[in-house]
N, C-alpha and C. Protein backbone atom coordinates (compact mmCIF):
# COMPACT_ATOMS: atom_id res chain seq x y z
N UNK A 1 18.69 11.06 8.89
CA UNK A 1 17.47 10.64 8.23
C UNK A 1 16.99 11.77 7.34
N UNK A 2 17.09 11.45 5.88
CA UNK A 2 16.60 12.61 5.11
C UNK A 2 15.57 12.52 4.25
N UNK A 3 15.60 12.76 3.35
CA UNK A 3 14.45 12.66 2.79
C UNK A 3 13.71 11.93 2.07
N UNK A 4 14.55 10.72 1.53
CA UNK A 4 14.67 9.05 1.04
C UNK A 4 13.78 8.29 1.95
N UNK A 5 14.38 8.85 3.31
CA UNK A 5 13.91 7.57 4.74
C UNK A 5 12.47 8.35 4.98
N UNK A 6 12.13 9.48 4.56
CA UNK A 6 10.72 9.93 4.83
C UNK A 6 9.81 9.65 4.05
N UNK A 7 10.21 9.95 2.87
CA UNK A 7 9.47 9.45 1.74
C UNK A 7 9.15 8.12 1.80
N UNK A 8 10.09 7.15 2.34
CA UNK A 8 9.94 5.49 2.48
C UNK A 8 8.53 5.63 3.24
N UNK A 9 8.94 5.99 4.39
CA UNK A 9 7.65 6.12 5.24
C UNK A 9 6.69 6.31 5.25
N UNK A 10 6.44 7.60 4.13
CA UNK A 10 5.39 8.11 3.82
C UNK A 10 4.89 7.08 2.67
N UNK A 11 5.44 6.24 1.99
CA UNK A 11 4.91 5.40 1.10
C UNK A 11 4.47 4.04 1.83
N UNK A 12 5.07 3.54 2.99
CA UNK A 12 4.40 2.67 4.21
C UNK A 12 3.37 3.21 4.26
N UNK A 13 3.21 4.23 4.56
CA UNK A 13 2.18 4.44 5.46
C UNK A 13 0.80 4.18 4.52
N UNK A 14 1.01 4.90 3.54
CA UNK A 14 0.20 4.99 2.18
C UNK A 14 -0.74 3.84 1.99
N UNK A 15 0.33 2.73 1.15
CA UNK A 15 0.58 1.58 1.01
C UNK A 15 -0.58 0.48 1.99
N UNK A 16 -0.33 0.89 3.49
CA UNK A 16 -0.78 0.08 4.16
C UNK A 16 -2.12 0.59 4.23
N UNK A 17 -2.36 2.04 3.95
CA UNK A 17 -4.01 2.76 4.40
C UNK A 17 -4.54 2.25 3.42
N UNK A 18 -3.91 1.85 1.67
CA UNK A 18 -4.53 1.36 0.85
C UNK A 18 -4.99 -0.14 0.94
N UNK A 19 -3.93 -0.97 1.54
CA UNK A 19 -4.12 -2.43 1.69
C UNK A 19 -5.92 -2.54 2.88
N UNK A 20 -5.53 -2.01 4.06
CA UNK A 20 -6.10 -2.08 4.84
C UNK A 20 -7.70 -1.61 4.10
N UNK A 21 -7.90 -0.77 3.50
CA UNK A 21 -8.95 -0.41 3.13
C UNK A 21 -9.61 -1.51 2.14
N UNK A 22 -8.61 -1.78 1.29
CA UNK A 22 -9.10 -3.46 0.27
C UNK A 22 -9.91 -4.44 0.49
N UNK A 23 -8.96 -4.77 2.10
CA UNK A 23 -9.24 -5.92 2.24
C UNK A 23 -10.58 -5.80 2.98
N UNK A 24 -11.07 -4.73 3.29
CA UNK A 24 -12.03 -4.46 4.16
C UNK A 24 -13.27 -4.45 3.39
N UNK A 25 -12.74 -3.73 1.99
CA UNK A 25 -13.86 -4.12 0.85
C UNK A 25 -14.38 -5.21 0.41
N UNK A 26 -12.62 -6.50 0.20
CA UNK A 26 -13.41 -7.25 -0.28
C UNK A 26 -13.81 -8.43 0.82
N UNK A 27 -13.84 -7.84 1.86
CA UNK A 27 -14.37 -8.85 3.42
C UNK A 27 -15.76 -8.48 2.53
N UNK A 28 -16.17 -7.27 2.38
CA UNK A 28 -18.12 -6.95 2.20
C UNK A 28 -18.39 -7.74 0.85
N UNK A 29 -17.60 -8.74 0.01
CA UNK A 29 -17.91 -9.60 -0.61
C UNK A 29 -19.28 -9.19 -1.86
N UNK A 30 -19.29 -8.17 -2.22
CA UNK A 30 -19.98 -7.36 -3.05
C UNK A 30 -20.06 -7.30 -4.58
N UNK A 31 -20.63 -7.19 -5.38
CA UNK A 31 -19.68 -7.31 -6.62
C UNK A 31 -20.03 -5.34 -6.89
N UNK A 32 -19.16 -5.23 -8.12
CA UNK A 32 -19.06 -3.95 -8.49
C UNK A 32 -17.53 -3.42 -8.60
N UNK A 33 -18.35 -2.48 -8.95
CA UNK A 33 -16.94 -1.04 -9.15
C UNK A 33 -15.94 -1.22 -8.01
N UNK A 34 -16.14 -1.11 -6.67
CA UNK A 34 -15.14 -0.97 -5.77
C UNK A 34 -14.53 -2.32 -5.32
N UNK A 35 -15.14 -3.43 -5.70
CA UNK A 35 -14.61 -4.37 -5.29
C UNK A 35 -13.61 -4.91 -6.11
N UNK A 36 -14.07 -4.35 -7.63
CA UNK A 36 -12.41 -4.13 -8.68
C UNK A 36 -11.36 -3.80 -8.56
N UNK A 37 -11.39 -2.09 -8.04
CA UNK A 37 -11.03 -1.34 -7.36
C UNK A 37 -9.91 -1.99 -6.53
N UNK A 38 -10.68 -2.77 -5.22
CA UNK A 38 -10.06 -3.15 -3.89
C UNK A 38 -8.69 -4.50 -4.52
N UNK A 39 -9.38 -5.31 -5.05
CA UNK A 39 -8.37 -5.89 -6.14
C UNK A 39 -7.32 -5.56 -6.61
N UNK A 40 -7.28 -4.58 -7.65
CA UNK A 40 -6.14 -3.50 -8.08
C UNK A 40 -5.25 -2.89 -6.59
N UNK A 41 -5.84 -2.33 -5.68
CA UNK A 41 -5.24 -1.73 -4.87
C UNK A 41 -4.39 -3.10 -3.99
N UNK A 42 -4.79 -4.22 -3.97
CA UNK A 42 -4.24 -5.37 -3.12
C UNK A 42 -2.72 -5.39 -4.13
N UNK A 43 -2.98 -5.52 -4.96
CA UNK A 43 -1.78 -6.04 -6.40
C UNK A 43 -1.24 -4.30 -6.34
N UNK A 44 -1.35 -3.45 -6.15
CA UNK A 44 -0.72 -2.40 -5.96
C UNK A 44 0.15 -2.07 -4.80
N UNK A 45 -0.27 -2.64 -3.39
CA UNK A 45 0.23 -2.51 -2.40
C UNK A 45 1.65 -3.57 -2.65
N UNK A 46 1.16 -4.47 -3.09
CA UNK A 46 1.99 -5.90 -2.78
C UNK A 46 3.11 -5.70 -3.70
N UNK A 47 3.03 -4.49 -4.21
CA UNK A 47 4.17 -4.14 -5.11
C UNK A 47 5.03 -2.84 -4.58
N UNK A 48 3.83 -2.25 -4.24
CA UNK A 48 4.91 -0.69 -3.54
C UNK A 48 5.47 -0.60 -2.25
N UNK A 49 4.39 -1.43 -1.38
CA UNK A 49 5.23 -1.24 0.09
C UNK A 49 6.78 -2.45 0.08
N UNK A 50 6.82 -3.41 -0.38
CA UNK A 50 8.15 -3.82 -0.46
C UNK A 50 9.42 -2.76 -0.84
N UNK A 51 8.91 -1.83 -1.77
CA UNK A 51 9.80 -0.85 -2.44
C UNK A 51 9.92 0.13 -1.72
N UNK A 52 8.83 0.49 -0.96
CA UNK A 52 8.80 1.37 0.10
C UNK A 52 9.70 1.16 1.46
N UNK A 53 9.56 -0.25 1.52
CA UNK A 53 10.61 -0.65 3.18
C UNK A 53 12.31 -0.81 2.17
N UNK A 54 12.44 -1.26 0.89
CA UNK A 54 13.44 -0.94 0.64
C UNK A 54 14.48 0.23 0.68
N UNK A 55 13.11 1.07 0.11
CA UNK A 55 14.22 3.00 0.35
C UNK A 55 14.31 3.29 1.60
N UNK A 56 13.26 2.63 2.62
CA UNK A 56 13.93 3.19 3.95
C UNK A 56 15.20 2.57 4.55
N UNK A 57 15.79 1.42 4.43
CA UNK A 57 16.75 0.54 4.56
C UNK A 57 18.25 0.80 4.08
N UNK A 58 17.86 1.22 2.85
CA UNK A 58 18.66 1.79 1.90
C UNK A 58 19.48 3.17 2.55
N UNK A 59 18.31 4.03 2.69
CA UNK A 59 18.74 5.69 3.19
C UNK A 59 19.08 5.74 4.31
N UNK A 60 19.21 4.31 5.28
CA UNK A 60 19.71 4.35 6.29
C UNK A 60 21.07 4.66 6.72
């Protein structure tokens, strides 16, 4: 396991602290700046953590 399969991980991990935080924003149903924000980061996750469980799979 080198440094491909860590990096994967470390972009899971990322990925999910970002999702998790989103959706938590847009649960508070708010309007504004962060609830833009939480948006962008949903459409951000839903793009990197797939790519992220790919390199770990991969470097296996």
């Amino acid at each position: 396991m080198g440094l491909p399969f860590w990096m994967g991980v470390f972009g899971v991990v990322v990925s999910v602290a970002f999702l998790l935080h989103a959706v938590l924003e847009l649960r508070k149903n708010t309007p504004g700046h962060s609830r833009n924000a939480a948006m962008i980061h949903v459409g951000m996750a839903s793009m990197f953590l797939p790519a992220s469980i790919f390199i770990i799979f991969v470097s296996l």
